[in-house]
Protein backbone atom coordinates (compact mmCIF):
# COMPACT_ATOMS: atom_id res chain seq x y z
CA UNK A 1 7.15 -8.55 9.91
CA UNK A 2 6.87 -5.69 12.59
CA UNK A 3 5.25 -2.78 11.27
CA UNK A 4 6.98 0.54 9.61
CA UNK A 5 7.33 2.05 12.72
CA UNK A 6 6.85 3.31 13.90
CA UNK A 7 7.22 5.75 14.53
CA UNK A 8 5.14 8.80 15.36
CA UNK A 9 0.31 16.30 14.78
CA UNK A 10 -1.28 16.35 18.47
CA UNK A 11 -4.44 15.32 18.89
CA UNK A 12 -7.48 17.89 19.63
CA UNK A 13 -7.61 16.95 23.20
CA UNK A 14 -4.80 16.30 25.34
CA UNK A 15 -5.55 12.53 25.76
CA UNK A 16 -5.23 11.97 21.58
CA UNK A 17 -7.71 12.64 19.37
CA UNK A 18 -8.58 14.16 15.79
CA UNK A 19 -5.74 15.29 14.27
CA UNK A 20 -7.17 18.16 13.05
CA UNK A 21 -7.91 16.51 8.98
CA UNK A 22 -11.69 16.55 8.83
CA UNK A 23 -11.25 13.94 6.28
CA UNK A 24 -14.20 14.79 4.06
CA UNK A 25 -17.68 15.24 5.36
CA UNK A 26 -16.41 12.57 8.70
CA UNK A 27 -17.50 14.40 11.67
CA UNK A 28 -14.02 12.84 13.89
CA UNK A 29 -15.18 12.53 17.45
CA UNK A 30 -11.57 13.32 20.12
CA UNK A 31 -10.49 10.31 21.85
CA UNK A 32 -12.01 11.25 25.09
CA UNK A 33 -13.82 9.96 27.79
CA UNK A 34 -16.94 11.65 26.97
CA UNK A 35 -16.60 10.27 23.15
CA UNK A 36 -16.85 6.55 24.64
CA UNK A 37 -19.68 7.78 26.78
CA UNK A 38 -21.83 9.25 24.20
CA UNK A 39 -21.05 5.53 21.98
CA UNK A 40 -22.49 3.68 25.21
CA UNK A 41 -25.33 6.06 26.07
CA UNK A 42 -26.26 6.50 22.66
CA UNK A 43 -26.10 2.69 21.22
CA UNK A 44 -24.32 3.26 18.42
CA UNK A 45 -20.82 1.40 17.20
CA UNK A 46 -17.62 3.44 17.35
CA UNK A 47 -15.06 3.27 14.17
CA UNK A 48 -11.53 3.99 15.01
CA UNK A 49 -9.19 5.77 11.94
CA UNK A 50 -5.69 4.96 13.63
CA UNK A 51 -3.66 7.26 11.20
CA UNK A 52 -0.61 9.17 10.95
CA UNK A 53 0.07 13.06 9.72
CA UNK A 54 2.78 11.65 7.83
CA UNK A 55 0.64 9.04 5.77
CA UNK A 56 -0.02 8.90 2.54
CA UNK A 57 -2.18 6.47 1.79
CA UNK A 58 -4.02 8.05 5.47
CA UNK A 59 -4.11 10.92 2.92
CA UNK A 60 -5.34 9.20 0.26
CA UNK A 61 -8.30 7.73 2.24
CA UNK A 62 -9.48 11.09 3.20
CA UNK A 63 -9.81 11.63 -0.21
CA UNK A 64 -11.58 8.77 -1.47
CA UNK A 65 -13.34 7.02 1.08
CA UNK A 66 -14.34 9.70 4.31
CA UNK A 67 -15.34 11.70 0.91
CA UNK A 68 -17.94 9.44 -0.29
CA UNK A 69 -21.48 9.56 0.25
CA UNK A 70 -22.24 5.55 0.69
CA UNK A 71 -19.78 5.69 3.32
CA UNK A 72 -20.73 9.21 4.94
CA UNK A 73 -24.27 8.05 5.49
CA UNK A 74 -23.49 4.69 6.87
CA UNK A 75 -21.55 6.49 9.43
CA UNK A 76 -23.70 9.11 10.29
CA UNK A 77 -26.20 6.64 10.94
CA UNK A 78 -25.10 3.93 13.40
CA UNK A 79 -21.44 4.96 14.29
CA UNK A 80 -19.53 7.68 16.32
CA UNK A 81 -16.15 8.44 14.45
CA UNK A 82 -13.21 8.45 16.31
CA UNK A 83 -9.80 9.38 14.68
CA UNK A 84 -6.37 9.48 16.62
CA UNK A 85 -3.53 10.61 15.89
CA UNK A 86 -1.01 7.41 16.41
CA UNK A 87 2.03 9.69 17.12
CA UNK A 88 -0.18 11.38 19.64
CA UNK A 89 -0.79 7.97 21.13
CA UNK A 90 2.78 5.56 21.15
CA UNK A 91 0.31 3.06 23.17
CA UNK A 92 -2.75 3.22 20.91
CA UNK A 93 0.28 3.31 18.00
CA UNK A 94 1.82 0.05 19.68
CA UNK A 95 -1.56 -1.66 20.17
CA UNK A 96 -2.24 -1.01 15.84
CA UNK A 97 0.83 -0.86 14.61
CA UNK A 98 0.37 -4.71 12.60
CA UNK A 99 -2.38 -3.29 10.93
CA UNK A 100 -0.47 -0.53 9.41
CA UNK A 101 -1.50 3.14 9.05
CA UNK A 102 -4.72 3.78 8.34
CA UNK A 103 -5.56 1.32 10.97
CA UNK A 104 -9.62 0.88 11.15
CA UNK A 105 -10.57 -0.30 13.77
CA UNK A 106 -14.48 -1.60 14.68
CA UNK A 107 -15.94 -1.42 18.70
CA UNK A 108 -18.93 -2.20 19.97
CA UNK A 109 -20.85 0.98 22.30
CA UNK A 110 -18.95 -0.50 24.85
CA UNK A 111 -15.68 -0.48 23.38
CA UNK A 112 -15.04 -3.83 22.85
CA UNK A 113 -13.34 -4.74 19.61
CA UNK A 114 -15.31 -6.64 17.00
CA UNK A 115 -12.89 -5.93 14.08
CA UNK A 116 -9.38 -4.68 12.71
CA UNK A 117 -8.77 -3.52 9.01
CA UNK A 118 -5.35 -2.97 7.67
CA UNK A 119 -4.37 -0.22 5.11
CA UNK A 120 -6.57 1.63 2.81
CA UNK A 121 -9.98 0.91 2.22
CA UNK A 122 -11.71 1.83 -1.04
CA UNK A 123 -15.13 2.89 -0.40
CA UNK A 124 -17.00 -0.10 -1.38
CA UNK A 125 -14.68 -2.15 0.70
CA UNK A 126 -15.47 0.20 3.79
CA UNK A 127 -19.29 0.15 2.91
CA UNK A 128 -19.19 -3.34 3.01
CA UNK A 129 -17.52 -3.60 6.57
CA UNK A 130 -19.83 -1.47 8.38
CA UNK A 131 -22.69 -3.28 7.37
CA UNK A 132 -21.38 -6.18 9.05
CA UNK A 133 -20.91 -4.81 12.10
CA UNK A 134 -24.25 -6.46 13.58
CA UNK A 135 -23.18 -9.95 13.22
CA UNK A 136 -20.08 -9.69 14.53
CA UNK A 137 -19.01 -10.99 18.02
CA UNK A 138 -16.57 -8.80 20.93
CA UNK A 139 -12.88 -10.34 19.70
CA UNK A 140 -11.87 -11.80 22.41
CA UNK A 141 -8.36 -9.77 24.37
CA UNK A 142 -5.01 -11.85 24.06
CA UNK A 143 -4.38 -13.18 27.22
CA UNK A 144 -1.41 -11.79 29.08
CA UNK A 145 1.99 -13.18 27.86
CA UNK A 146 4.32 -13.48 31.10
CA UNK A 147 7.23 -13.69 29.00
CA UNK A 148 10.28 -16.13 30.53
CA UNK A 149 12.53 -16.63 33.71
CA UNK A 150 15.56 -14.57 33.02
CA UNK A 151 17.75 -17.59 33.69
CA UNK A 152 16.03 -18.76 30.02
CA UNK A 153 17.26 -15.62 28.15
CA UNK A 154 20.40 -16.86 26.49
CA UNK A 155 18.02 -19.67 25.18
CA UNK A 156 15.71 -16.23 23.55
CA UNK A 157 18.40 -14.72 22.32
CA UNK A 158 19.97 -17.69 20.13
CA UNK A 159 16.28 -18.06 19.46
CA UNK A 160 16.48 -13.97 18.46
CA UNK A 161 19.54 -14.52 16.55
CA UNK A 162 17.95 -17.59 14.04
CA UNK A 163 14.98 -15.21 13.23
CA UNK A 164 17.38 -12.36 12.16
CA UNK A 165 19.30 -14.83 10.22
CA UNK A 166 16.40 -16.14 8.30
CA UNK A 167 15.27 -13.17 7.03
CA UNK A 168 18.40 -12.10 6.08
CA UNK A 169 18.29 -10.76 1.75
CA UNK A 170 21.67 -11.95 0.29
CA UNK A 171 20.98 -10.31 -2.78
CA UNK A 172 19.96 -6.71 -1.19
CA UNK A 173 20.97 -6.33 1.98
CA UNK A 174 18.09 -5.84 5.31
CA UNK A 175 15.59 -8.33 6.53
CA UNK A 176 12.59 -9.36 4.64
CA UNK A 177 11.75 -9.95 1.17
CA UNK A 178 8.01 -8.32 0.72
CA UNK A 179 9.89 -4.98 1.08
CA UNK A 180 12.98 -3.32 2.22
CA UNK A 181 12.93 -1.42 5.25
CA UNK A 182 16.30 0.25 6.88
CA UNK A 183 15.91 -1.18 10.63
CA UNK A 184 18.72 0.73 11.60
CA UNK A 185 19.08 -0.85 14.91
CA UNK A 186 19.58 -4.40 12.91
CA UNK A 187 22.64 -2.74 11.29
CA UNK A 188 23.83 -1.39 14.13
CA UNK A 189 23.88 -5.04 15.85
CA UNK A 190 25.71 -6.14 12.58
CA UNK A 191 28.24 -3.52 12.90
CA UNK A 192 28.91 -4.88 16.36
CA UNK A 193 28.68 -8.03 16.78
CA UNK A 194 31.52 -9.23 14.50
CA UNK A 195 28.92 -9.41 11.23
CA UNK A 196 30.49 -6.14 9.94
CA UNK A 197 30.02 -7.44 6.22
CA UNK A 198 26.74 -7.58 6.44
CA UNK A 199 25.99 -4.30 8.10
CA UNK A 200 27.98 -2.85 5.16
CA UNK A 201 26.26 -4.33 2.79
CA UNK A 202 23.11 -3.20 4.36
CA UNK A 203 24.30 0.32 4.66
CA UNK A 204 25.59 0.34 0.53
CA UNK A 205 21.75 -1.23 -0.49
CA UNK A 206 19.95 0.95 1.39
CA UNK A 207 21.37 4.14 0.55
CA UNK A 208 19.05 4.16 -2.41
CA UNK A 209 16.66 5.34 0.24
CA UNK A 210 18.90 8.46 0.56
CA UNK A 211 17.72 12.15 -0.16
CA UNK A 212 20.69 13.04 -2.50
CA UNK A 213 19.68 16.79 -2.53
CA UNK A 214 18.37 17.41 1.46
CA UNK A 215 19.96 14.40 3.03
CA UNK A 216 18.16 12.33 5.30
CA UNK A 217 16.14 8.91 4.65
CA UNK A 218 13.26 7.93 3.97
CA UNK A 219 10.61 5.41 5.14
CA UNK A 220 10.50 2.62 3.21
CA UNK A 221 10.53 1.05 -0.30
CA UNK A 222 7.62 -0.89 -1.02
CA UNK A 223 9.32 -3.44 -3.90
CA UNK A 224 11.07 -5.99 -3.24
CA UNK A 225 14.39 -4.17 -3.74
CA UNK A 226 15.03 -0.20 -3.12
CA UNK A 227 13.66 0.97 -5.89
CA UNK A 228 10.22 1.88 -4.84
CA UNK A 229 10.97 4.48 -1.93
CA UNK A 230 7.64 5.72 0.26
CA UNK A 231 9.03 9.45 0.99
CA UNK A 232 7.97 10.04 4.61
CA UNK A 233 10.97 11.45 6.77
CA UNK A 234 10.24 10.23 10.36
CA UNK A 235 12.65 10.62 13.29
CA UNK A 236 11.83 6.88 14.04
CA UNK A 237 13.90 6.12 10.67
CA UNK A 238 16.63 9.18 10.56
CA UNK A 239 17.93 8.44 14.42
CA UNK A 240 19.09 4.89 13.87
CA UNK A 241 20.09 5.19 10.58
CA UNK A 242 22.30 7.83 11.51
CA UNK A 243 23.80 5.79 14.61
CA UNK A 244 24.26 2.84 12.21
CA UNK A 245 26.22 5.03 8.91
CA UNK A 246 28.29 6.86 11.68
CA UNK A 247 29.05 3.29 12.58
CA UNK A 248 29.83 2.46 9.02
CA UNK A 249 33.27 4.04 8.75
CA UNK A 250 34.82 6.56 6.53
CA UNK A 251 33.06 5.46 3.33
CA UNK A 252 29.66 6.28 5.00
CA UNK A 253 29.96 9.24 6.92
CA UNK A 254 28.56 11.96 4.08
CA UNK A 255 25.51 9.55 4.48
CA UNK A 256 25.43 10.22 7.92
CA UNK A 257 26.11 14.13 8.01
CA UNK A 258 23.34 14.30 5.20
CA UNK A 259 20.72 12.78 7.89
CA UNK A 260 22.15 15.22 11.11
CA UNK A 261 22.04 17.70 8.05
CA UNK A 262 18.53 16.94 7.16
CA UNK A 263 17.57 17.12 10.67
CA UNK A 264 18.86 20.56 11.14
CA UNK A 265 17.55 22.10 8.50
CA UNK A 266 13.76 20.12 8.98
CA UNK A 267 13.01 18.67 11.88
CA UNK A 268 15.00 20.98 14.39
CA UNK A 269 12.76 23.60 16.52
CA UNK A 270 14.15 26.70 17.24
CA UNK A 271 15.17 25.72 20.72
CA UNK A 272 16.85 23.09 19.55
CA UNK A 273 14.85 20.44 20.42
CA UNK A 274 13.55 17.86 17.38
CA UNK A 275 9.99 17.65 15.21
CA UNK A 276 8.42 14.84 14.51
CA UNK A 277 8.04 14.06 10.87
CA UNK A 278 7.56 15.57 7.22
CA UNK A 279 5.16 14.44 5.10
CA UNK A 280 5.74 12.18 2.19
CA UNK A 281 3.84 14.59 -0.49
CA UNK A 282 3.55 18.07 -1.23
CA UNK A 283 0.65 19.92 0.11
CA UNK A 284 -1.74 16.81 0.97
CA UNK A 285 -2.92 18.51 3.72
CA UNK A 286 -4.32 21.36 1.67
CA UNK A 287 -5.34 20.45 -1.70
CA UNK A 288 -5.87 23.74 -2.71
CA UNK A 289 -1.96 24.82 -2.95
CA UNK A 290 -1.62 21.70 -5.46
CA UNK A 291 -0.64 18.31 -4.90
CA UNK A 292 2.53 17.03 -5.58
CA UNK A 293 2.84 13.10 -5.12
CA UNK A 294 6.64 12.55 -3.51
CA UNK A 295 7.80 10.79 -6.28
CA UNK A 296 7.50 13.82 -8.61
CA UNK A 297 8.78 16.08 -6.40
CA UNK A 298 11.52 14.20 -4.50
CA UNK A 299 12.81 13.73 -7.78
CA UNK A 300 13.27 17.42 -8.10
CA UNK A 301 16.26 19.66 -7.39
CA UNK A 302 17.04 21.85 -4.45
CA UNK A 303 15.45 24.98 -6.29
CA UNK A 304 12.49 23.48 -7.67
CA UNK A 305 11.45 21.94 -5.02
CA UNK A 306 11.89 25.05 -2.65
CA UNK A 307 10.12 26.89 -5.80
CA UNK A 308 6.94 24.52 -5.33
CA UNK A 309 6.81 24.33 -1.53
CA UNK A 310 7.63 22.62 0.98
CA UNK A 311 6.05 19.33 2.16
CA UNK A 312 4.33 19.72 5.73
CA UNK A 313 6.69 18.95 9.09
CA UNK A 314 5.06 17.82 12.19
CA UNK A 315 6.18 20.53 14.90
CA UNK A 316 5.23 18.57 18.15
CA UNK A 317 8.14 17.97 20.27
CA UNK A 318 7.05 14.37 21.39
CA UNK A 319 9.53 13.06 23.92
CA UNK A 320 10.03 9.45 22.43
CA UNK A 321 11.41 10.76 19.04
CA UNK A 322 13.62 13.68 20.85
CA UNK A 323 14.89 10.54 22.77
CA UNK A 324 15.93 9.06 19.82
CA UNK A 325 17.26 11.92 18.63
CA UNK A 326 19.47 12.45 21.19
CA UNK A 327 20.95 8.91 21.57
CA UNK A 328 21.98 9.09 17.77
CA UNK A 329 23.29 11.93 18.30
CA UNK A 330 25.35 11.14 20.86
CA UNK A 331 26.58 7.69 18.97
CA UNK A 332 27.80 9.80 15.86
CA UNK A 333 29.31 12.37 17.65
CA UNK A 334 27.20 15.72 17.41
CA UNK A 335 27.45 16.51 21.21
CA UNK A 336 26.46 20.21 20.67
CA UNK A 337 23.45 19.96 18.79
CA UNK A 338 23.01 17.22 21.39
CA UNK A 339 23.33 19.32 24.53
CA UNK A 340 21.09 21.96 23.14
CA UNK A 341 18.21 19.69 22.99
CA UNK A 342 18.55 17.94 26.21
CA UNK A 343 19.25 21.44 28.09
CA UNK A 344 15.78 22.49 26.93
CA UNK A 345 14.22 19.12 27.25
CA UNK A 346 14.79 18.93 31.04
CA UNK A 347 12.64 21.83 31.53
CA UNK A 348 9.69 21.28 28.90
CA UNK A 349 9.45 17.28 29.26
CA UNK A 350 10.83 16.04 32.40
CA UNK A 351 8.33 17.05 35.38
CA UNK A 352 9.70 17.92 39.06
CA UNK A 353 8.23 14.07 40.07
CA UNK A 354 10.44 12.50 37.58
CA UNK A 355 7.34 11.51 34.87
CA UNK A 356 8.36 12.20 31.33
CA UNK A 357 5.90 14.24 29.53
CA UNK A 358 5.03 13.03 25.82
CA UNK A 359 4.76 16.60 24.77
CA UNK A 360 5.80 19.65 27.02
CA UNK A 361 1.61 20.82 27.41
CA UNK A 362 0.51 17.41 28.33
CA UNK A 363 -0.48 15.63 31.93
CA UNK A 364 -0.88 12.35 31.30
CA UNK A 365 -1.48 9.53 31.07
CA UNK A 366 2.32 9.24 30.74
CA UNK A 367 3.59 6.73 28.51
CA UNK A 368 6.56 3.78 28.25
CA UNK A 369 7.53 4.65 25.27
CA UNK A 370 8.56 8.42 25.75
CA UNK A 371 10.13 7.15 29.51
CA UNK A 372 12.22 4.64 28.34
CA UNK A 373 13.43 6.45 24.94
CA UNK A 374 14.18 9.93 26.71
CA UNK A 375 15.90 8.15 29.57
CA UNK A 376 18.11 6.23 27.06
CA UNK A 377 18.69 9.84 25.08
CA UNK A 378 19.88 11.28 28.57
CA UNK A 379 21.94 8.14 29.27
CA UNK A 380 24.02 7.67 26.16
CA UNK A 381 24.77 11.73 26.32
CA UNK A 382 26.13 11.40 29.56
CA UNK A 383 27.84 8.12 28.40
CA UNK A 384 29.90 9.93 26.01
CA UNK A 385 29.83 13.60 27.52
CA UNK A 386 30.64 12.76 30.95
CA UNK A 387 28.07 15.26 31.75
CA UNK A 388 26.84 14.61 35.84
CA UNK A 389 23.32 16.11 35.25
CA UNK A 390 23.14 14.47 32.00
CA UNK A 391 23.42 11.03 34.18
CA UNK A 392 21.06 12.33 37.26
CA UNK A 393 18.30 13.09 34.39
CA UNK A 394 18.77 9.63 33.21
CA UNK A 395 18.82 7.86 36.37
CA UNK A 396 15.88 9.84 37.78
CA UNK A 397 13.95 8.63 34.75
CA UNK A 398 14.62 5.51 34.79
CA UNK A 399 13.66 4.93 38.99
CA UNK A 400 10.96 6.70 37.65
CA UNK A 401 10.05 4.78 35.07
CA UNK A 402 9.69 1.46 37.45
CA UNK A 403 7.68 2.69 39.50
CA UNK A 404 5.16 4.39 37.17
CA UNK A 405 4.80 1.26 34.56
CA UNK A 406 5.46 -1.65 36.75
CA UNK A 407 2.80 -4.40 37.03
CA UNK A 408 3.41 -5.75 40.37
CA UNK A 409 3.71 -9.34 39.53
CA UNK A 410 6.73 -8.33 38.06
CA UNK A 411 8.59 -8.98 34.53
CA UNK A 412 7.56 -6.05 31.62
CA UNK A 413 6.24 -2.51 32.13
CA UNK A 414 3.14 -1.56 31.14
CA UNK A 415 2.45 0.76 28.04
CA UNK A 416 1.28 3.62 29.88
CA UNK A 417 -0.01 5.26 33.36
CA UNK A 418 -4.16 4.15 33.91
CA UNK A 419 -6.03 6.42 31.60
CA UNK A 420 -9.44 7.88 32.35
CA UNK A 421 -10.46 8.08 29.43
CA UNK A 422 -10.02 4.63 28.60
CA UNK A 423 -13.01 2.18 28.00
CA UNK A 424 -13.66 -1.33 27.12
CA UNK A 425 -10.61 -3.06 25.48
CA UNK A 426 -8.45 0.01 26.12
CA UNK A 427 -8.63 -0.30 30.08
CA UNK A 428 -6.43 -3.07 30.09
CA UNK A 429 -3.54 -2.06 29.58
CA UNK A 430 -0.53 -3.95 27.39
CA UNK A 431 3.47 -4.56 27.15
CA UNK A 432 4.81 -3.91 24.21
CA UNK A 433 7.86 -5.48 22.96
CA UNK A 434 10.12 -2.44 21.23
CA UNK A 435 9.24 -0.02 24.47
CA UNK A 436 10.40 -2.99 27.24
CA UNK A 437 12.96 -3.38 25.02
CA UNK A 438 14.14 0.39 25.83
CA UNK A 439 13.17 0.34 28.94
CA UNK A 440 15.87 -2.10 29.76
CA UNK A 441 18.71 -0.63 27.57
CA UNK A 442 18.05 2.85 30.01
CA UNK A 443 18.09 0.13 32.69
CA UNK A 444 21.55 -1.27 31.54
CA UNK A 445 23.16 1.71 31.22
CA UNK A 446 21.71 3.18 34.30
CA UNK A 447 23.27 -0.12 35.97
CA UNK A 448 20.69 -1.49 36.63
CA UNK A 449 21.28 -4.85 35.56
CA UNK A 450 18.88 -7.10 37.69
CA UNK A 451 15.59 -5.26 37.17
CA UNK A 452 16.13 -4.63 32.80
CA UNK A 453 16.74 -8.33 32.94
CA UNK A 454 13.61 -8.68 33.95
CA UNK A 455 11.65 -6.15 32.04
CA UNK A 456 13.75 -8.00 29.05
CA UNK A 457 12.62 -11.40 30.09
CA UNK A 458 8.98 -10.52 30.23
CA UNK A 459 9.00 -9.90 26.42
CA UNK A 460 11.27 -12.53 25.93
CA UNK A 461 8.37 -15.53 25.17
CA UNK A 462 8.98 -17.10 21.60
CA UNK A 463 6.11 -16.16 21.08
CA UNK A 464 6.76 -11.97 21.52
CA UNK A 465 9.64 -12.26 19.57
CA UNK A 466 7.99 -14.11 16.52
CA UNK A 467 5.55 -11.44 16.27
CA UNK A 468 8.44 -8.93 15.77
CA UNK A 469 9.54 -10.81 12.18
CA UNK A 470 13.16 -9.51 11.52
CA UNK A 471 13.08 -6.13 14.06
CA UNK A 472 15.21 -8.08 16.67
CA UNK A 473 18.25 -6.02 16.36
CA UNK A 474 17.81 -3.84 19.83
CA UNK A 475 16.52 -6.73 21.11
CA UNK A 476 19.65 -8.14 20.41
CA UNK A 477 21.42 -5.04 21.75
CA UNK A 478 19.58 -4.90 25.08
CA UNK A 479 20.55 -8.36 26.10
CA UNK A 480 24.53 -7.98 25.48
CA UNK A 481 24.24 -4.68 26.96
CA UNK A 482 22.60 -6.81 30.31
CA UNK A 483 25.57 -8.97 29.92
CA UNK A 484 23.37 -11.99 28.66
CA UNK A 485 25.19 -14.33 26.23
CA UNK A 486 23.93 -16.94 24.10
């Protein structure tokens, strides 16, 4: 199953790096050129902490493991720590995001990968993987997928449809038995492509995940029915889970003010434009305010929670999630709040060459994911607001967006703009699936057609689409959206 997105505090240097957790006695090194140069120059292995502000068991990790001495002292004395901030990175996220955050990740000096760790690591289990790192051989990269002809794509969507279908829960609603995620975008698909009952059903099941006193949803529940919830708040999560309850119909629309009401009162910047995240616990970013796990305090009222504190909110304005934002938005209806955002985010984001910033300080590299999401934003607002600059924003994205992330032998866009700071495995650079997949929705509604059929074709392989488990659904979207039919 794809990861729990996915979705995504900035990192210490503009190109991603620490995200400002020491995470104990760890000295974190910035993802930066100079970091990879002092690995090589030096001899000495790097260890990559792919984590999340938002994480808890990131959190948790910082407090056991980058706290202990076994592990402090086999660091200090053969690697150079390297933590990055995965919502600072969407490519770095992307490359990672099976491994789940924390992500550890083991390179040789010259950045060549000799390992991937999923999760937390207690740490003995940590102690036990650096010492290992001498007999282990460079991982060989995956060799590049060139996806399918887009004459073959009604045979990858059937293909896309029997994956959805066998991972469908009859007994609680979503995809996937392990746990139950709400992949809004699969309900949305449900809700329109003449599978209504099972979008409802999804919709009813998952609203256990529902914050019955702020509104909003959160992450994930990590039983095999709803009971479980993991309390981060992401903008990943609340944008299509709005689009898909404003979808639901009358019975379903509190849900869906509760999320644009969440996101007003907790992710909304004072210009309007849209944060990040909030953290699943109470102050686990400072331990000295006391701790509250987010089961005791979610489980609070409005009062005692407010009494306590309030857990931490990622401020960044990161393009990809305001994208999102927008586009949701739009769907339900909420064309003010809407405007607001996209007014300022023409000035801060989108530069006078047509590149979408990923944050409104930053210079690049320039990334797919915050291109082909912020397009899409720009696109559905115009869609439904009629709005002419709305549509020239959207269009000027999305020319821009080809040109920047093409690979010229054609078929999907590459995750990002070259990096200089990349080394070893990170200078070539990938295609991921759910940012293609995007890129050719802005393409389709920007008409066009011919070129987001083949950005959609050239993540279109069997292969690609196994890998993505039961989060098919704007897969599913993009192609009837290209006018592809099974």
């Amino acid at each position: 199953m794809r990861p729990l997105l996915l979705s995504l505090l900035l990192a210490a240097c503009a190109t991603g790096g620490a995200a400002g957790r020491r995470g104990g006695g760890v000295d974190w090194q910035p993802w930066s050129r100079e970091t990879f140069e002092l690995a090589k120059a030096s001899g000495r292995y790097l260890l990559v902490d792919c984590a999340a502000e938002w994480c808890h068991w990131c959190h948790v990790m910082d407090d056991t493991t980058y706290r202990d001495p076994r592990v402090l002292e086999a660091i200090e004395k053969r690697f150079v720590a390297v933590r990055v901030d995965v919502d600072a990175r969407p490519d770095l996220a992307e490359r990672y995001g099976e491994w789940g955050w924390p992500a550890t990740v083991l390179l040789s000096p010259d950045a060549l990968e000799l390992g991937k760790f999923r999760g937390y690591l207690p740490p003995e289990r940590l102690v036990e993987i650096l010492g290992t790192v001498d007999a282990r051989s460079a991982e060989d990269p995956a060799a590049d997928d060139p996806g399918i002809a887009a004459a073959e794509l009604p045979g990858a969507v059937k293909h896309a449809l029997e994956r959805l279908d066998s991972f469908w829960d009859e007994r609680d609603g979503s995809w996937g038995l392990r746990r139950k995620v709400p992949i809004g975008m699969n309900v949305v698909w449900e809700l329109t492509a003449g599978r209504r009952e099972r979008g409802l059903f999804t919709l009813e099941k998952q609203s256990a995940l529902l914050d019955p006193v702020w509104g909003g949803i959160y992450q994930y529940s990590a039983a095999e029915d709803w009971s479980s919830p993991h309390y981060e708040k992401l903008m990943t999560y609340q944008a299509p889970n709005l689009e898909a309850y404003a979808l639901g119909g009358p019975a379903f629309h509190a849900a869906a003010r509760g999320i644009v009401g969440y996101i007003a009162a907790f992710l909304t910047a004072p210009d309007g434009t849209f944060y990040v995240n909030q953290d699943a616990d109470l102050n686990a970013h400072d331990r000295k305010k006391g701790f509250v796990e987010g089961k005791d305090y979610y489980a609070l009222p409005d009062a005692q929670r407010r009494a306590l504190g309030i857990p931490w909110v990622d401020t960044h304005v990161y393009a990809r999630e305001n994208g999102l934002a927008l586009a949701a938005l739009s769907a339900s209806g909420d064309l003010d709040r809407a405007r607001r955002a996209a007014a300022v985010l023409a000035r801060t984001h989108l530069t006078s060459s047509g590149q979408v910033r990923h944050h409104a300080k930053s210079n690049g590299p320039y990334f797919l994911a915050d291109a082909a999401a912020l397009g899409f934003g720009f696109a559905r607002l115009a869609a439904v607001s009629g709005d002419v600059h709305h549509a020239w924003a959207a269009n000027r994205i999305a020319a821009v967006m080809v040109e920047s992330f093409a690979d010229p032998r054609g078929g999907a866009l590459f995750d990002s703009t070259p990096d200089p700071a990349a080394a070893g495995v990170f200078a070539k650079r990938q295609k991921p699936f759910v940012h293609n997949v995007v890129a050719a929705r802005l393409l389709a509604a920007v008409g066009e057609k011919e070129r987001g059929l083949a950005v959609l074709a050239g993540v279109s392989s069997t292969a690609k689409i196994d890998a993505e488990g039961a989060w098919v659904g704007e897969y599913l979207l993009a192609a009837r959206e290209l006018g592809v039919t099974q």
